[in-house]
C-alpha atoms as a PDB file:
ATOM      1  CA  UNK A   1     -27.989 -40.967  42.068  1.00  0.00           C
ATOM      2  CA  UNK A   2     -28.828 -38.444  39.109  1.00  0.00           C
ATOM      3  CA  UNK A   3     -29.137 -34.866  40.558  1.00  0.00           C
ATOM      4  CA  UNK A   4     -32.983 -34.306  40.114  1.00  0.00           C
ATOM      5  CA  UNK A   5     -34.528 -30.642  39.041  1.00  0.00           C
ATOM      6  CA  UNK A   6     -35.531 -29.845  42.475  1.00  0.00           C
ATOM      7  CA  UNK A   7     -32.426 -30.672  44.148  1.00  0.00           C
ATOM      8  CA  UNK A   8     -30.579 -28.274  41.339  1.00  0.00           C
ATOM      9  CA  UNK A   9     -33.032 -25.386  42.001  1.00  0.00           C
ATOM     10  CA  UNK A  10     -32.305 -26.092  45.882  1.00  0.00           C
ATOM     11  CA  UNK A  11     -28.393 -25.955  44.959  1.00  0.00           C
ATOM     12  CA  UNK A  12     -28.728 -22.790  43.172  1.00  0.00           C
ATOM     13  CA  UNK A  13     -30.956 -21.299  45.470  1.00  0.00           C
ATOM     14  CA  UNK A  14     -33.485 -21.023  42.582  1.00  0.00           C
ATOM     15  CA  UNK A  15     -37.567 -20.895  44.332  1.00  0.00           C
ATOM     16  CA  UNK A  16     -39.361 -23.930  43.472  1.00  0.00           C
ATOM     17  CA  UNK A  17     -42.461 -23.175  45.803  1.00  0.00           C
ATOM     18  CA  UNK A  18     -43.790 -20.845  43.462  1.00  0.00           C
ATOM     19  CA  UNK A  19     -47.372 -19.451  44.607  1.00  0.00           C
ATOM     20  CA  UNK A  20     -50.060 -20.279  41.357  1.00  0.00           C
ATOM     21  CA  UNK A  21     -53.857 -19.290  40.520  1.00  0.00           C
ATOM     22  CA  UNK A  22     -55.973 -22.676  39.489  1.00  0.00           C
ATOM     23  CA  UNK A  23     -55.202 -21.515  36.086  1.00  0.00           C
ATOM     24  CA  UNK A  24     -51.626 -21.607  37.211  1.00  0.00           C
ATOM     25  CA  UNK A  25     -50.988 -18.412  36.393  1.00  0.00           C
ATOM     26  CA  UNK A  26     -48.651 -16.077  38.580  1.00  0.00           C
ATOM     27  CA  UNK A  27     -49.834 -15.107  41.920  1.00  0.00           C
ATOM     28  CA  UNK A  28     -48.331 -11.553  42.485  1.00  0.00           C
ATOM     29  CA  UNK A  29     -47.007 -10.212  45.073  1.00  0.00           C
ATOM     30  CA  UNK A  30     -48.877  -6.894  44.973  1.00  0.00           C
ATOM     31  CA  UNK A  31     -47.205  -5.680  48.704  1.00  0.00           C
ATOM     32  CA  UNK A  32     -43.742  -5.571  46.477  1.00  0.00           C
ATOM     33  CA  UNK A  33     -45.630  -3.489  43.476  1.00  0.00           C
ATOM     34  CA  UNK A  34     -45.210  -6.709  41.384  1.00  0.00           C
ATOM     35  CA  UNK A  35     -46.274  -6.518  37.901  1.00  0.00           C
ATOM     36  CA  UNK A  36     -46.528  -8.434  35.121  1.00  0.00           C
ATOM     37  CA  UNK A  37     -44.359  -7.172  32.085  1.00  0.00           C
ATOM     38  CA  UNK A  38     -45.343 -10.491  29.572  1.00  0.00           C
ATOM     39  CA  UNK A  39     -45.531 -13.936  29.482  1.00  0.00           C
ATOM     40  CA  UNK A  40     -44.277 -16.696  26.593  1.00  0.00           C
ATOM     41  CA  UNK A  41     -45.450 -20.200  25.815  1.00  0.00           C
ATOM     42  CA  UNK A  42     -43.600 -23.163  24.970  1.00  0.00           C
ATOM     43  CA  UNK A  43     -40.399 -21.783  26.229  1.00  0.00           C
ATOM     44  CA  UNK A  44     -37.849 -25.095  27.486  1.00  0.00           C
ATOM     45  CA  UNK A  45     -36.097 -23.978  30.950  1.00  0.00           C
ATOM     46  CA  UNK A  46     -32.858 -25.707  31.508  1.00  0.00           C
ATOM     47  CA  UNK A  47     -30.394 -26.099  34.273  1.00  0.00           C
ATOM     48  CA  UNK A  48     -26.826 -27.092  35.068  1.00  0.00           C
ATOM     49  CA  UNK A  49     -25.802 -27.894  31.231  1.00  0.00           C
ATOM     50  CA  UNK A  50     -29.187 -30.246  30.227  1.00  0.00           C
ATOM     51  CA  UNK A  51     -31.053 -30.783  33.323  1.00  0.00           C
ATOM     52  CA  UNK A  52     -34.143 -30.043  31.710  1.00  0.00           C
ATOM     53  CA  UNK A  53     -37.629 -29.579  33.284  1.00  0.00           C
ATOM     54  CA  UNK A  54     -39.517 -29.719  29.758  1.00  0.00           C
ATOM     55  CA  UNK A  55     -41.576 -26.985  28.304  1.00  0.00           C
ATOM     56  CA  UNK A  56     -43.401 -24.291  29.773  1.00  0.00           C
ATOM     57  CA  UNK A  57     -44.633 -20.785  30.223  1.00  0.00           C
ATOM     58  CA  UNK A  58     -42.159 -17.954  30.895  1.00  0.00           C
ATOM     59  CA  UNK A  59     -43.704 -15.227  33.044  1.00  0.00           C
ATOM     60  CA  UNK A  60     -41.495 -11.525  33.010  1.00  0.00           C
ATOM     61  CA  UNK A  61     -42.863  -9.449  36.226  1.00  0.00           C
ATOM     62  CA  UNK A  62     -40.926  -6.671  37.649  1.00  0.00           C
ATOM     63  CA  UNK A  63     -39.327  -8.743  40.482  1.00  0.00           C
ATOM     64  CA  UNK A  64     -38.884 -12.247  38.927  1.00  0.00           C
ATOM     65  CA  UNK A  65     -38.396 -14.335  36.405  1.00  0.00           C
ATOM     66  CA  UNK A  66     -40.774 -17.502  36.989  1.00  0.00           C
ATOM     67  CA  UNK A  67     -41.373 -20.315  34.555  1.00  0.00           C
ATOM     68  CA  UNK A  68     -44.082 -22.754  34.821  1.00  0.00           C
ATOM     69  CA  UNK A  69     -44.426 -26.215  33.606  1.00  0.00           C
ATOM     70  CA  UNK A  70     -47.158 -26.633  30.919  1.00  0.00           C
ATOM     71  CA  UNK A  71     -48.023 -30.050  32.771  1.00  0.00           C
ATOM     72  CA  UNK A  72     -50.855 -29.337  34.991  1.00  0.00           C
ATOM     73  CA  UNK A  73     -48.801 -31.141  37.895  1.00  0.00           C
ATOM     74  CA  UNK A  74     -45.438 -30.127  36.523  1.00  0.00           C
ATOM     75  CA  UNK A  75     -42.789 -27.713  38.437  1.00  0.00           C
ATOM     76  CA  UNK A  76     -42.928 -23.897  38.444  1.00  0.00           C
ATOM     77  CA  UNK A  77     -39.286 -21.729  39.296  1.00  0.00           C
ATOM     78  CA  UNK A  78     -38.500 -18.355  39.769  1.00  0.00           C
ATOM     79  CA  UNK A  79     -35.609 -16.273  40.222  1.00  0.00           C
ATOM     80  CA  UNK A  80     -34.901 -12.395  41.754  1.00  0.00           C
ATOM     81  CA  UNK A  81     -33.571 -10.228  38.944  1.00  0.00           C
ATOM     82  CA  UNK A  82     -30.571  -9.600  41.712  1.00  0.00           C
ATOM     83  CA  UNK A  83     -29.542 -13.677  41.371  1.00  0.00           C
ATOM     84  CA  UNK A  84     -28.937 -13.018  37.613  1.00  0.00           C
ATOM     85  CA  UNK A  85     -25.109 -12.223  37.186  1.00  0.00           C
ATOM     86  CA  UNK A  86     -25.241 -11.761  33.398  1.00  0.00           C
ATOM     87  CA  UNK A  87     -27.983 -12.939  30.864  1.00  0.00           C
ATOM     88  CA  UNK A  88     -27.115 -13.062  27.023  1.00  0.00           C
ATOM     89  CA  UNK A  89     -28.859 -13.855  24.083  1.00  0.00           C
ATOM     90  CA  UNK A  90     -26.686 -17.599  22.919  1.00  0.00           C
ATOM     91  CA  UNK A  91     -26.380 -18.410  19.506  1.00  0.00           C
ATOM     92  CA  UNK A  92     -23.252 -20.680  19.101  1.00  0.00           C
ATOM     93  CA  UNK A  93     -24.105 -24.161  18.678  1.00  0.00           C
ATOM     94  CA  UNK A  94     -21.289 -25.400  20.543  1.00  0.00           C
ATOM     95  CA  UNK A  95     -22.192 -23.794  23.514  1.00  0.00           C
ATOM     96  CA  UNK A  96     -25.830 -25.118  23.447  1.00  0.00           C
ATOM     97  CA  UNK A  97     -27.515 -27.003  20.562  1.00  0.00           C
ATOM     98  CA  UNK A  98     -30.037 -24.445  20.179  1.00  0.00           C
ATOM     99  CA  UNK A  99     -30.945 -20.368  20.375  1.00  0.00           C
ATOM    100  CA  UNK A 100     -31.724 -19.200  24.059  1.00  0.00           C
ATOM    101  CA  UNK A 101     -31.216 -16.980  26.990  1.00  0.00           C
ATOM    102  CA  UNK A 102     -28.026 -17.883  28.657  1.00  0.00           C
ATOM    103  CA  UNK A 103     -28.167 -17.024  32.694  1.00  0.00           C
ATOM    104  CA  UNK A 104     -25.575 -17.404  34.861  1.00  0.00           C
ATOM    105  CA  UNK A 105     -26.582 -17.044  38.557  1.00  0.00           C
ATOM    106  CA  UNK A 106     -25.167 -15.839  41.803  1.00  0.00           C
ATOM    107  CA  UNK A 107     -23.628 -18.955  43.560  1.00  0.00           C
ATOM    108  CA  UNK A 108     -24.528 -17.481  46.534  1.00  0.00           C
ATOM    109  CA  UNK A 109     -22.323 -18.800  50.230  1.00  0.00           C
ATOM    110  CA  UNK A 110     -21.041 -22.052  50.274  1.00  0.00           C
ATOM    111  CA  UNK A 111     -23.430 -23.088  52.883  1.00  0.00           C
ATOM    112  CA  UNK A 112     -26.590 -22.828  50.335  1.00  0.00           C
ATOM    113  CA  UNK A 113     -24.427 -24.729  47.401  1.00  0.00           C
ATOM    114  CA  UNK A 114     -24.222 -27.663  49.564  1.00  0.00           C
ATOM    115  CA  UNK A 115     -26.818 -28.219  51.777  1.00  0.00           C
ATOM    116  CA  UNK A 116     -27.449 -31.538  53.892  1.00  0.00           C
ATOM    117  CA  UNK A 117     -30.426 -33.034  52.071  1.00  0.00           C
ATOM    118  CA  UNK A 118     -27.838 -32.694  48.666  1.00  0.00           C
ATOM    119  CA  UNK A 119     -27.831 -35.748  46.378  1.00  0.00           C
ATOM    120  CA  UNK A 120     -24.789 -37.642  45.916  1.00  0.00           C
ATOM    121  CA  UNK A 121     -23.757 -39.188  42.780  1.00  0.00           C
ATOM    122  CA  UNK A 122     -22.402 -42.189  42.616  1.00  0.00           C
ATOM    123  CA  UNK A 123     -19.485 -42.505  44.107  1.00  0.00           C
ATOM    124  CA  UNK A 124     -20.763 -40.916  47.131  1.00  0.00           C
ATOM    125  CA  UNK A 125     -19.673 -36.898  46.818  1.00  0.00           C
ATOM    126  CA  UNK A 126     -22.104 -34.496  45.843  1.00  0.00           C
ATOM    127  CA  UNK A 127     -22.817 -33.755  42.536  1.00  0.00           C
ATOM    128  CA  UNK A 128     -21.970 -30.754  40.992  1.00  0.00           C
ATOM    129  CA  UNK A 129     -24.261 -28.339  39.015  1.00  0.00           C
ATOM    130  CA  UNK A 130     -22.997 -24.791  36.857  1.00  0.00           C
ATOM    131  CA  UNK A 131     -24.915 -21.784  38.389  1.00  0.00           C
ATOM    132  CA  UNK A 132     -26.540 -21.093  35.187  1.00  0.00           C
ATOM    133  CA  UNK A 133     -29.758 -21.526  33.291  1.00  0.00           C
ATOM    134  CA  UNK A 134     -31.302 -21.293  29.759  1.00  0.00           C
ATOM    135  CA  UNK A 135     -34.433 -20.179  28.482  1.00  0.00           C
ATOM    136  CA  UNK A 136     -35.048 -21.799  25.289  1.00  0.00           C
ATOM    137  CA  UNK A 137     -38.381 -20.550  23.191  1.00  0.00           C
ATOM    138  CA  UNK A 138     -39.701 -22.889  20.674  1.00  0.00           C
ATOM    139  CA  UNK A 139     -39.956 -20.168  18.270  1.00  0.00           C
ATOM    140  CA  UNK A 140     -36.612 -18.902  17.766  1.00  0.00           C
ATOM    141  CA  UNK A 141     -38.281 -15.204  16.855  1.00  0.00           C
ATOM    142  CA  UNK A 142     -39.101 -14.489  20.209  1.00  0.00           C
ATOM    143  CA  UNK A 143     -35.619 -14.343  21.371  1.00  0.00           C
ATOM    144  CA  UNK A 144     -34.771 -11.264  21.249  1.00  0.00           C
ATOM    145  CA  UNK A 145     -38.458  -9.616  22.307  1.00  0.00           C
ATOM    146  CA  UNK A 146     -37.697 -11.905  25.473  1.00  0.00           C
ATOM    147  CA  UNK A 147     -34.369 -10.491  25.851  1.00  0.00           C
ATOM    148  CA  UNK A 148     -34.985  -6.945  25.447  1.00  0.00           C
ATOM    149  CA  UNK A 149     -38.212  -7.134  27.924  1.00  0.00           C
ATOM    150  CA  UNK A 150     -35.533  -8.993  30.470  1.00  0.00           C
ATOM    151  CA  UNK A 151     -33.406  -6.149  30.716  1.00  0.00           C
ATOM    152  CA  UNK A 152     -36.004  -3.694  31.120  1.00  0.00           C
ATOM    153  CA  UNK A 153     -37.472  -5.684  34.402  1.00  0.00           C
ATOM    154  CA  UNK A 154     -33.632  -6.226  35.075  1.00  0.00           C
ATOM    155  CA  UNK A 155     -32.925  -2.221  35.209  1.00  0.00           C
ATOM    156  CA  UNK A 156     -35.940  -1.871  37.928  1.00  0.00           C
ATOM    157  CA  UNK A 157     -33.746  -3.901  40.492  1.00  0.00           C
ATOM    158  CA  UNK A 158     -30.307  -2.857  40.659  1.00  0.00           C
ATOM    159  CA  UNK A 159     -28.196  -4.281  43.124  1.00  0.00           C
ATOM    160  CA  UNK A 160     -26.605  -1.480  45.213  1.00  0.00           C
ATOM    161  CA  UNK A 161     -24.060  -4.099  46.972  1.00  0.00           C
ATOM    162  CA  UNK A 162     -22.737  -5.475  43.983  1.00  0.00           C
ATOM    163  CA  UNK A 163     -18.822  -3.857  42.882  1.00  0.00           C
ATOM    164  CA  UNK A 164     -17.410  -3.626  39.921  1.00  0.00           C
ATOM    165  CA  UNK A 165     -20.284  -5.128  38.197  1.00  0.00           C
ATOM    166  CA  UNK A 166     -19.436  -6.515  34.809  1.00  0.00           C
ATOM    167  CA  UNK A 167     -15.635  -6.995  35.416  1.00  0.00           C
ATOM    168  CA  UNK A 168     -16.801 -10.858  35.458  1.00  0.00           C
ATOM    169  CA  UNK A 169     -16.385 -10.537  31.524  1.00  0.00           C
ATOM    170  CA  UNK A 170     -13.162 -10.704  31.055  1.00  0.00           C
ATOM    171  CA  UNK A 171     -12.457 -13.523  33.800  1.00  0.00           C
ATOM    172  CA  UNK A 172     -15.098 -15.778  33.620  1.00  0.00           C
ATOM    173  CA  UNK A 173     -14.227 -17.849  30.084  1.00  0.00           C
ATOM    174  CA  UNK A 174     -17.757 -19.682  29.940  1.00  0.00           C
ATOM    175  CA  UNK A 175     -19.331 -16.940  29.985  1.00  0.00           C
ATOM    176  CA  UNK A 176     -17.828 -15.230  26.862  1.00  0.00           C
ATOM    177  CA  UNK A 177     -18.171 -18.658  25.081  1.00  0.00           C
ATOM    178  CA  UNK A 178     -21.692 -19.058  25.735  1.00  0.00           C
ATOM    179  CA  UNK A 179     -22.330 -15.493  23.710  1.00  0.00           C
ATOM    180  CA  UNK A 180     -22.780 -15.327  20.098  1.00  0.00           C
ATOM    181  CA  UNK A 181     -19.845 -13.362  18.306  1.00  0.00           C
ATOM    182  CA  UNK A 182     -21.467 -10.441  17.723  1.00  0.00           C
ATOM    183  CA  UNK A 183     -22.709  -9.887  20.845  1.00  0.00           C
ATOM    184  CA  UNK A 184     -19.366 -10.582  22.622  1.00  0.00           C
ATOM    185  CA  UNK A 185     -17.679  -8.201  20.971  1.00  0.00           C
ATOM    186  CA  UNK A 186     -20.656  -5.946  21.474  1.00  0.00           C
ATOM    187  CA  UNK A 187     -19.448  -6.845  25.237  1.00  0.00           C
ATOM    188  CA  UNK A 188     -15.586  -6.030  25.199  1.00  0.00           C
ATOM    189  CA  UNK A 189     -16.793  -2.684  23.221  1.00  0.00           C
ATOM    190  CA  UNK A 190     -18.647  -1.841  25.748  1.00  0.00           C
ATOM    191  CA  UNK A 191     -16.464  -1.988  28.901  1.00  0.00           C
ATOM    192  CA  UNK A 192     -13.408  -1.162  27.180  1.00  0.00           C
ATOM    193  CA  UNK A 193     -15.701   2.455  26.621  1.00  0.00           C
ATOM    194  CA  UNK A 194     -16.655   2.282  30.607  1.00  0.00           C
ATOM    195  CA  UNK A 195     -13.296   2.156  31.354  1.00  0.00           C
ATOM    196  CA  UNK A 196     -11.951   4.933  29.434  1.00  0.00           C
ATOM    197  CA  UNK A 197     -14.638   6.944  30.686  1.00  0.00           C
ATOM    198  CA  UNK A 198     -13.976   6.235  34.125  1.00  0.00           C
ATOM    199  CA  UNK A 199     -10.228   7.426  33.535  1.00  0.00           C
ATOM    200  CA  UNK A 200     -11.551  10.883  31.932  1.00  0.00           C
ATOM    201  CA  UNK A 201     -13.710  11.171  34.818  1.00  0.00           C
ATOM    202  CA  UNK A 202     -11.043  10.775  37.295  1.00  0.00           C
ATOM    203  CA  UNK A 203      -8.560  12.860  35.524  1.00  0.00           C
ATOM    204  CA  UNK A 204     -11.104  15.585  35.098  1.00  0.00           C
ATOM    205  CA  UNK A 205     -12.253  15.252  38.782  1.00  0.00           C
ATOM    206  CA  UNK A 206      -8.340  15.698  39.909  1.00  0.00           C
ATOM    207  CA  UNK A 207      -7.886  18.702  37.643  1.00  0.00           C
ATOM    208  CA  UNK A 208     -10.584  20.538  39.298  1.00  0.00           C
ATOM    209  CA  UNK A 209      -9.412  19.280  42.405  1.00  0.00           C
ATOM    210  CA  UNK A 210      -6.066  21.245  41.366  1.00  0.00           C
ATOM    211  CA  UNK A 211      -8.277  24.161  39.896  1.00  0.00           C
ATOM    212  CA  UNK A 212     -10.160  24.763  43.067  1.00  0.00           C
ATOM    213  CA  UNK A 213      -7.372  24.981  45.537  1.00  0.00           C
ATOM    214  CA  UNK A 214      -5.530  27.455  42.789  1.00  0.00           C
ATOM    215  CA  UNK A 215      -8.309  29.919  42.996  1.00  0.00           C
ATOM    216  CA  UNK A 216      -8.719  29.433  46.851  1.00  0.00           C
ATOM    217  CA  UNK A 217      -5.020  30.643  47.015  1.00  0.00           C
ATOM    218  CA  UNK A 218      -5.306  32.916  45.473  1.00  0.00           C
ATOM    219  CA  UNK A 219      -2.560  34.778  45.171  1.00  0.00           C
ATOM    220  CA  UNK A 220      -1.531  34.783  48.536  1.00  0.00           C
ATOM    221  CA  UNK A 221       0.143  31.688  49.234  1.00  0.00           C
ATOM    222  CA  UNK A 222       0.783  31.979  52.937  1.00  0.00           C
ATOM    223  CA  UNK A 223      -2.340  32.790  53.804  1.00  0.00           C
ATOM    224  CA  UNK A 224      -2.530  28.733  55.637  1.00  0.00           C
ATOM    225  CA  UNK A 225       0.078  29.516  57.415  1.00  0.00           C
ATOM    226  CA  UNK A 226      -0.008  29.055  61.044  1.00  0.00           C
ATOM    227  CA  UNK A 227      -0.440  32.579  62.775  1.00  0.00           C
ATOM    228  CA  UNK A 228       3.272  32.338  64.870  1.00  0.00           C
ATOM    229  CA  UNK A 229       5.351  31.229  61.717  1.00  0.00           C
ATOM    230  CA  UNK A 230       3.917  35.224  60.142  1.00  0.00           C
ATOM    231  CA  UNK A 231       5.113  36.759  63.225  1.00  0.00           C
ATOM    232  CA  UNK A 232       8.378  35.628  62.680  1.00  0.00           C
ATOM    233  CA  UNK A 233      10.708  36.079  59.626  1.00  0.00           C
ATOM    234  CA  UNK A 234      10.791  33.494  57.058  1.00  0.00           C
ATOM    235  CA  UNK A 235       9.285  31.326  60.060  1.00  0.00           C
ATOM    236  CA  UNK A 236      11.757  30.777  62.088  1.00  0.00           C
ATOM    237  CA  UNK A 237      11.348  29.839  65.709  1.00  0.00           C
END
């Protein structure tokens, strides 16, 4: 049986109970300080590599990212900023066939990638889905405006827990080919730069470290010394 949309969004722990007005526009959630940033029409949202769930309007709030199906019965899905491992603008044609936000998402525990109620394809194992997602805009324009308002939200919910964030780069190979050119090597620029700044700020850190204990000295060297070994010459017992 063909993995449906819901049963992807349940794979990749993406919310598909998504709380709308009768307009079916956003509800909030105003305990959280939820707000919304902007919203985009006739943007496509894809899973896996084509599981498609048509087109429909991308909302941008502080906390999520929630799309929702222009068909007044249709599907509405949001995902927590923290579930996004990387998002890139995707330009290469042989990654997808057209311009969009490329997502890859936080697999999450084994447990919630295969849950009981899973399809099964057809020869009776579970189907597999990639944890990632694309936002496709019919207007290839709004790109990058959708981009750069995705990092903003994105910055307002850091994930403390998270180590080494961004290492991913250079070991996850779909990732790096679903980026245009110029913005992977904008990439590899970039943490190259982190991590020779990281090595100045180590080295620097040690050499005060060095500096410190220099002028604590003094010049008096055997001023640490234990109390008995002055008492005695060249402290000997």
């Amino acid at each position: 049986m063909t993995l449906d949309i819901f049963a992807a969004a349940r794979k990749l722990d993406i919310d598909s109970d998504v709380s709308l007005t009768e307009a079916r526009e956003v509800e909030l959630d105003t305990d959280d300080e939820e707000e919304l940033k902007s919203k985009y029409p006739e943007v496509e949202f894809v899973l896996g590599s084509n599981l498609t769930a048509g087109s429909g309007v991308l909302h941008l709030t502080t906390r999520r990212v929630v799309w929702v199906s222009s068909q007044p019965s249709g599907p509405a899905f949001a995902m927590q900023y923290r579930q996004l491992m990387v998002h890139a603008i995707s330009r290469d044609p042989s990654s997808f066939p057209k311009p969009c936000i490329y997502l890859i998402l936080d697999e999450g525990s084994e447990d919630m990638m295969q849950p009981a109620d899973e399809e099964e394809g057809a020869d009776g194992e579970a189907e597999d889905i990639p944890a990632e997602a694309r936002l496709v805009p019919a207007e290839e324009s709004k790109i990058d405006e959708i981009f750069k308002v995705l990092c903003e939200c994105a910055e307002l919910n850091p994930d403390s827990e998270v180590e080494g964030e961004g290492d991913f780069f250079f070991d996850e190979a779909e990732v790096m080919a679903g980026l245009d050119p110029q913005t992977r090597a904008a990439v590899i620029a970039e943490r190259l730069e982190e991590g020779m700044d990281l090595d100045v700020d180590q080295e620097a850190e040690e050499n005060g470290a060095r500096e410190d204990l220099e002028q604590l000295v003094g010049g008096d060297p055997s001023r640490f010394e234990d109390e008995d070994d002055q008492d005695q010459p060249n402290g000997a017992q």
